[in-house]
C-alpha atoms as a PDB file:
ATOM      1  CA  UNK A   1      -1.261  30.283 -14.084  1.00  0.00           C
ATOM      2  CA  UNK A   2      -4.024  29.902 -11.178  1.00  0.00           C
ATOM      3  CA  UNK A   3      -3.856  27.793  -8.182  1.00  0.00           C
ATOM      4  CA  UNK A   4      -5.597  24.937  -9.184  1.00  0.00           C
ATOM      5  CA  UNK A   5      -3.280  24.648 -12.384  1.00  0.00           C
ATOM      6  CA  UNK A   6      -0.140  24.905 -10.192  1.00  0.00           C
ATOM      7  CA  UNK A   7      -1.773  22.324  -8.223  1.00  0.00           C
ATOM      8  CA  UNK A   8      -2.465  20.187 -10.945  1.00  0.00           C
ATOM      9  CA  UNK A   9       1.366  20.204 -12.404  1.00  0.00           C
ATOM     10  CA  UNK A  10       2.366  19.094  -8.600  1.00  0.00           C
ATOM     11  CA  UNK A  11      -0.186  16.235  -8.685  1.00  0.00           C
ATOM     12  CA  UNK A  12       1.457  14.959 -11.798  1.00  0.00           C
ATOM     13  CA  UNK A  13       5.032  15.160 -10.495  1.00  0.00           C
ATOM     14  CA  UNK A  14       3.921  13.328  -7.171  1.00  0.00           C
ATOM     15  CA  UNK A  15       1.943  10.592  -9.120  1.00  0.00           C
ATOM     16  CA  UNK A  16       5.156   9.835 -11.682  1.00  0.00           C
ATOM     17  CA  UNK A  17       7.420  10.055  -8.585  1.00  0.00           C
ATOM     18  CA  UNK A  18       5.243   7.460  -7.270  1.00  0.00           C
ATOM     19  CA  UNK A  19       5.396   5.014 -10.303  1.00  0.00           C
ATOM     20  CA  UNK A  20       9.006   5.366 -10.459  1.00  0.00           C
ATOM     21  CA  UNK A  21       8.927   4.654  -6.903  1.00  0.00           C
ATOM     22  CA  UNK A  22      11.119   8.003  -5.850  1.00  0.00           C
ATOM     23  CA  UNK A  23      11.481   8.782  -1.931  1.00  0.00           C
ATOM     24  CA  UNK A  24       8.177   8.825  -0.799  1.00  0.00           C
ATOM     25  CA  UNK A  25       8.671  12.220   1.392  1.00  0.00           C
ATOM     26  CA  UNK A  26       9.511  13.822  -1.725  1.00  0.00           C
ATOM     27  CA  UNK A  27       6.437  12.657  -3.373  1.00  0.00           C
ATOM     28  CA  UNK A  28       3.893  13.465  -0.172  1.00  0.00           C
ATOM     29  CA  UNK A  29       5.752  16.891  -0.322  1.00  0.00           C
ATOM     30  CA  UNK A  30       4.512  17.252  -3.873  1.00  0.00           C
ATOM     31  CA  UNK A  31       0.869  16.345  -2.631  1.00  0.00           C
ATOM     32  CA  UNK A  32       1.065  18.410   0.368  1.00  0.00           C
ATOM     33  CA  UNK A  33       1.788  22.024  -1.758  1.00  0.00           C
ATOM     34  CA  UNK A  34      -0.913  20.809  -4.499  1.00  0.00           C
ATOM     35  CA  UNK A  35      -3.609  20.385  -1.278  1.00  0.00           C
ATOM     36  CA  UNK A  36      -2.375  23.772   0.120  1.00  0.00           C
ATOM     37  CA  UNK A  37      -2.340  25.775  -3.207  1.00  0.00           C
ATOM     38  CA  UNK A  38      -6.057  24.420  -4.056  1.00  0.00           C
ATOM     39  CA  UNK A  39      -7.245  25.880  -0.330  1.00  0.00           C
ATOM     40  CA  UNK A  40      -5.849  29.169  -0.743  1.00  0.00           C
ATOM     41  CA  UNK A  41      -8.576  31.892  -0.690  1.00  0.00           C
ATOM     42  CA  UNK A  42      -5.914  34.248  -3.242  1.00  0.00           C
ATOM     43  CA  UNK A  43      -4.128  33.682  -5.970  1.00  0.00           C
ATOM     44  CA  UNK A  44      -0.580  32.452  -5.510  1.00  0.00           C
ATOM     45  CA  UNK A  45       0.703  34.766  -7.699  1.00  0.00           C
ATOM     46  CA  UNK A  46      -0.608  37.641  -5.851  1.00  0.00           C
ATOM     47  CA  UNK A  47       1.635  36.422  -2.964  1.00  0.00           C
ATOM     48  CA  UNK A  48       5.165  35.716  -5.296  1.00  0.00           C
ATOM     49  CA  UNK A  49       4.257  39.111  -6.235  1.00  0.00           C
ATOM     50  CA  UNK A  50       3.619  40.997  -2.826  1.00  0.00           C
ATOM     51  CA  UNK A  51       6.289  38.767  -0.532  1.00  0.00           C
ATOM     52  CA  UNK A  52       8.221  36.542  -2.918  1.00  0.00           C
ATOM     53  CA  UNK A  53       9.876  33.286  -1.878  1.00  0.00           C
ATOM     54  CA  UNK A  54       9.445  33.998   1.050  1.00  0.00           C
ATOM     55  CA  UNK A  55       6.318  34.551   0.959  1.00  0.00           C
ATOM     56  CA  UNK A  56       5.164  31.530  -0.605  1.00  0.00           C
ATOM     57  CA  UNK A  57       7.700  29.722   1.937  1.00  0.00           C
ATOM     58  CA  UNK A  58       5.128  30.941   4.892  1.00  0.00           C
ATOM     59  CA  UNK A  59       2.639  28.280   3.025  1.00  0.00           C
ATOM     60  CA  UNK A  60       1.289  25.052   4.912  1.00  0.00           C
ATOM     61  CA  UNK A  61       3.805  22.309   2.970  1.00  0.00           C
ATOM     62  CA  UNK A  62       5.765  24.762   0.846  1.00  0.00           C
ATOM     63  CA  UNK A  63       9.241  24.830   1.111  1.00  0.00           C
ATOM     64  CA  UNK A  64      12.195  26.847  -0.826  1.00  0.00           C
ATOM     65  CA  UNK A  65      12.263  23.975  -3.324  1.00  0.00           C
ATOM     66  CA  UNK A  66       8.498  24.032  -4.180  1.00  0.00           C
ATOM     67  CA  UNK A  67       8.382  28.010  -3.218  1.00  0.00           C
ATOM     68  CA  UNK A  68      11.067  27.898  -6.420  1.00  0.00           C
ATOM     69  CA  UNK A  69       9.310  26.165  -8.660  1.00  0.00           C
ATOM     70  CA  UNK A  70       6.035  27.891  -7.978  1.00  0.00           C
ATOM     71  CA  UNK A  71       7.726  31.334  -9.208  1.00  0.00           C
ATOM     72  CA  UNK A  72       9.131  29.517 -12.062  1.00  0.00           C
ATOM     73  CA  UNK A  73       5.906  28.309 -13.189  1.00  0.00           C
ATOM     74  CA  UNK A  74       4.238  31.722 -12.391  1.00  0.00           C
ATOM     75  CA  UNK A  75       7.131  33.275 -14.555  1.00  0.00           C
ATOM     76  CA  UNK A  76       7.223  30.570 -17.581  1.00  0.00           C
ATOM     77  CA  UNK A  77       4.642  28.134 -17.280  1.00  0.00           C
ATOM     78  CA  UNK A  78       6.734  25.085 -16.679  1.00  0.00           C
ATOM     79  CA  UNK A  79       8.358  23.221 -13.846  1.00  0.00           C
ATOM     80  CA  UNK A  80      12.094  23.833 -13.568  1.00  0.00           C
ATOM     81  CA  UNK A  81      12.835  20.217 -15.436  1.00  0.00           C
ATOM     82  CA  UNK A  82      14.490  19.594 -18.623  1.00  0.00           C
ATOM     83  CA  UNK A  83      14.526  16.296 -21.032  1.00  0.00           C
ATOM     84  CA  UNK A  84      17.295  15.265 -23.716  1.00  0.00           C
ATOM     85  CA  UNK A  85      16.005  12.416 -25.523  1.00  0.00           C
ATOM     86  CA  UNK A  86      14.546  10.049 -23.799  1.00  0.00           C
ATOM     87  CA  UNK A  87      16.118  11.160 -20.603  1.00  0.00           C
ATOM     88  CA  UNK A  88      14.359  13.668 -18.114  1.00  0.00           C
ATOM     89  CA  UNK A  89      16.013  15.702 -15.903  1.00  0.00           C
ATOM     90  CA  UNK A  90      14.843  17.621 -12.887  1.00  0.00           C
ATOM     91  CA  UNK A  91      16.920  19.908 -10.587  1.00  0.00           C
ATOM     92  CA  UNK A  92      16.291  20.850  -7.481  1.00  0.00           C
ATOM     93  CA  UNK A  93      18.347  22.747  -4.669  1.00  0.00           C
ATOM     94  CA  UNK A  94      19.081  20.184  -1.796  1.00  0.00           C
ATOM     95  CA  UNK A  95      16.948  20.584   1.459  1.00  0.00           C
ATOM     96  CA  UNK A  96      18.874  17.614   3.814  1.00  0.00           C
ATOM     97  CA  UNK A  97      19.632  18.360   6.882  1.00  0.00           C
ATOM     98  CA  UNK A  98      23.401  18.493   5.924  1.00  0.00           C
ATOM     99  CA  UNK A  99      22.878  21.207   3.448  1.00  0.00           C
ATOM    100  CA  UNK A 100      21.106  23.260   6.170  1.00  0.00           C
ATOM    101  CA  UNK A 101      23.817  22.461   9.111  1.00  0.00           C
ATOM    102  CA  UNK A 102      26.612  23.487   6.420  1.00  0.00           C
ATOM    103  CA  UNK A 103      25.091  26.896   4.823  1.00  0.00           C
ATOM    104  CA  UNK A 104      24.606  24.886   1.263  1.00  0.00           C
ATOM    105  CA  UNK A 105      21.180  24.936   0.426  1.00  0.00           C
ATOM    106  CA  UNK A 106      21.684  27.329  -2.543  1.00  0.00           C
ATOM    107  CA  UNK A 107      24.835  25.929  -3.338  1.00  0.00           C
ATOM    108  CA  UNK A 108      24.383  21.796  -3.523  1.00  0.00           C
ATOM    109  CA  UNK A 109      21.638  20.875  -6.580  1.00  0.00           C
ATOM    110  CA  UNK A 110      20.349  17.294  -6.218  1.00  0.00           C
ATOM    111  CA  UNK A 111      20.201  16.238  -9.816  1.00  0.00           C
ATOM    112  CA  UNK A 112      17.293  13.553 -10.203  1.00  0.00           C
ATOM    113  CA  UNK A 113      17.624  11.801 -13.887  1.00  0.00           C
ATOM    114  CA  UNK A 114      16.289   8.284 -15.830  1.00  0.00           C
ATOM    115  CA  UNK A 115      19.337   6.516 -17.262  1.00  0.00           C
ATOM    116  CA  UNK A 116      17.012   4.400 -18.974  1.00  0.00           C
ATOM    117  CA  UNK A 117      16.720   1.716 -16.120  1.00  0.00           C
ATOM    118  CA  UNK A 118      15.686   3.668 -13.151  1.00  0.00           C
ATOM    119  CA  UNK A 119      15.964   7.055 -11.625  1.00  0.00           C
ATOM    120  CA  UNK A 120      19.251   7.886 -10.371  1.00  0.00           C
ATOM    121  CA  UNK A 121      20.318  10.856  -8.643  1.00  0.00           C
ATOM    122  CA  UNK A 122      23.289  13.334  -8.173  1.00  0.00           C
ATOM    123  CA  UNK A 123      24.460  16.176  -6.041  1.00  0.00           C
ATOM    124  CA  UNK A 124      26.123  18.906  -8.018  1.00  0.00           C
ATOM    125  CA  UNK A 125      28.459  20.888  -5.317  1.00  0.00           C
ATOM    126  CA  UNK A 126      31.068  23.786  -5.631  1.00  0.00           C
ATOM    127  CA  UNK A 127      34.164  21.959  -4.194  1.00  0.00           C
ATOM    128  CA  UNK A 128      35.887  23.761  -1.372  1.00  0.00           C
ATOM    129  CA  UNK A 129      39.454  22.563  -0.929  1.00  0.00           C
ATOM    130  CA  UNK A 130      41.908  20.240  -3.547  1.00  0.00           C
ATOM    131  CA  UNK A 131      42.922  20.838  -7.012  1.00  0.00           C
ATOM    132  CA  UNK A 132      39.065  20.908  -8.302  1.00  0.00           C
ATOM    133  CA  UNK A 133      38.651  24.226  -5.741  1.00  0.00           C
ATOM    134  CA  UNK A 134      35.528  26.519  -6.612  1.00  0.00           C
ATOM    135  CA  UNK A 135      34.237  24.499  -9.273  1.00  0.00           C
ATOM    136  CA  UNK A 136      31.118  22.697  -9.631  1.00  0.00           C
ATOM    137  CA  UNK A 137      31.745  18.962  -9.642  1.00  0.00           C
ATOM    138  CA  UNK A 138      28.958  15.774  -9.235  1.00  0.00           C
ATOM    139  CA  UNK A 139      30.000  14.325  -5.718  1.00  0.00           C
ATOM    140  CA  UNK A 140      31.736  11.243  -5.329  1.00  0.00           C
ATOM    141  CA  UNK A 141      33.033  11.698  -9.193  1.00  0.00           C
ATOM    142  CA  UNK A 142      35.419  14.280  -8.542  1.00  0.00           C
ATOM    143  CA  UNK A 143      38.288  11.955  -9.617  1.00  0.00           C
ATOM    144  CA  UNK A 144      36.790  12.644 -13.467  1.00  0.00           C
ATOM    145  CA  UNK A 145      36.766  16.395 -13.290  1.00  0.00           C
ATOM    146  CA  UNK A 146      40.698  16.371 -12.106  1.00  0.00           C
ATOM    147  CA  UNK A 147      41.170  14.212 -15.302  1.00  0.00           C
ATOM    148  CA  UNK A 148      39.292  16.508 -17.935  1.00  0.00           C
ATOM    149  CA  UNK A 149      39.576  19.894 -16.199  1.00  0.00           C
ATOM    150  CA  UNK A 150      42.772  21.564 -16.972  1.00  0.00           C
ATOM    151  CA  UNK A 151      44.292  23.513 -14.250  1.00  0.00           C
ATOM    152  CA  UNK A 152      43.776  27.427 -14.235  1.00  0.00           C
ATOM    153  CA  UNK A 153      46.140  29.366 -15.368  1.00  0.00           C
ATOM    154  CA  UNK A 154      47.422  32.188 -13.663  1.00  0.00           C
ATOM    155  CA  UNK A 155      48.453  35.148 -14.614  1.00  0.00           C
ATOM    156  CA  UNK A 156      50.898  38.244 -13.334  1.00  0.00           C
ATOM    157  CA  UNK A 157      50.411  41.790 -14.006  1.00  0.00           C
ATOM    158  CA  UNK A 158      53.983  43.536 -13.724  1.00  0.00           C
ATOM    159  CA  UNK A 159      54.446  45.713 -10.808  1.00  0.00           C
ATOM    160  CA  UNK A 160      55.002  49.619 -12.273  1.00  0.00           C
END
């Protein structure tokens, strides 16, 4: 993929973020790499390839979210989003100020997904303490998970 198709994809996402009215610093974020990528005198895959991530990170308005799906598109062709039915999904790793202050950014995924009425979204989390400890759970439906998860079974080895 070249620039201005990279570009392109990240128009398309800010414009149906707009119509479905998402956060508008997520959609101007979305603008912001598509300006950047289209007034780059390389190719952006020459600089995933030479300095990675981070590389692309060093970009005017790219950040590891966008730097992420960059490589994925590079790599597959697509955006890292997914669609059952007539519900789309995207996933994205969070970049709040929380995650940051906590260490979490490559642990907490903000889940963004159309229930049919409007967009909703969802952090997805390894939880750290309680009965539900080092698994993935949706925040603030952790009560469910205790319900369906059974708990882990442990087992003993004999001492020789």
């Amino acid at each position: 993929m070249q620039n201005n198709d990279i570009a392109r994809r990240f128009d398309e996402v800010a414009k149906l973020l707009n119509e479905q009215n998402d956060n508008p610093y997520r959609v101007q974020a979305y603008r912001r790499a598509a300006q950047t990528l289209r007034q780059l005198d390389l190719p952006v895959s020459e600089i995933a390839r030479a300095e990675g991530e981070a590389g692309l990170r060093k970009l005017p308005g790219i950040g590891e979210s966008l730097a992420r799906a960059i490589v994925e598109m590079l790599l597959t062709g697509r955006l890292p989003n997914t669609s059952r039915g007539n519900r789309h999904y995207t996933a994205l790793f969070s970049n709040t100020a929380r995650a940051h202050q906590t260490g979490n950014t490559r642990d907490w995924v903000v889940l963004y997904y159309d229930d049919g009425k409007e967009e909703q979204q969802a952090t997805v989390m390894t939880c750290t303490r309680g009965p539900l400890k080092g698994r993935r759970v949706v925040r603030g439906r952790e009560g469910e998970g205790r319900r369906v998860t059974p708990e882990p079974s442990v087992s003993f080895q004999s001492e020789a």
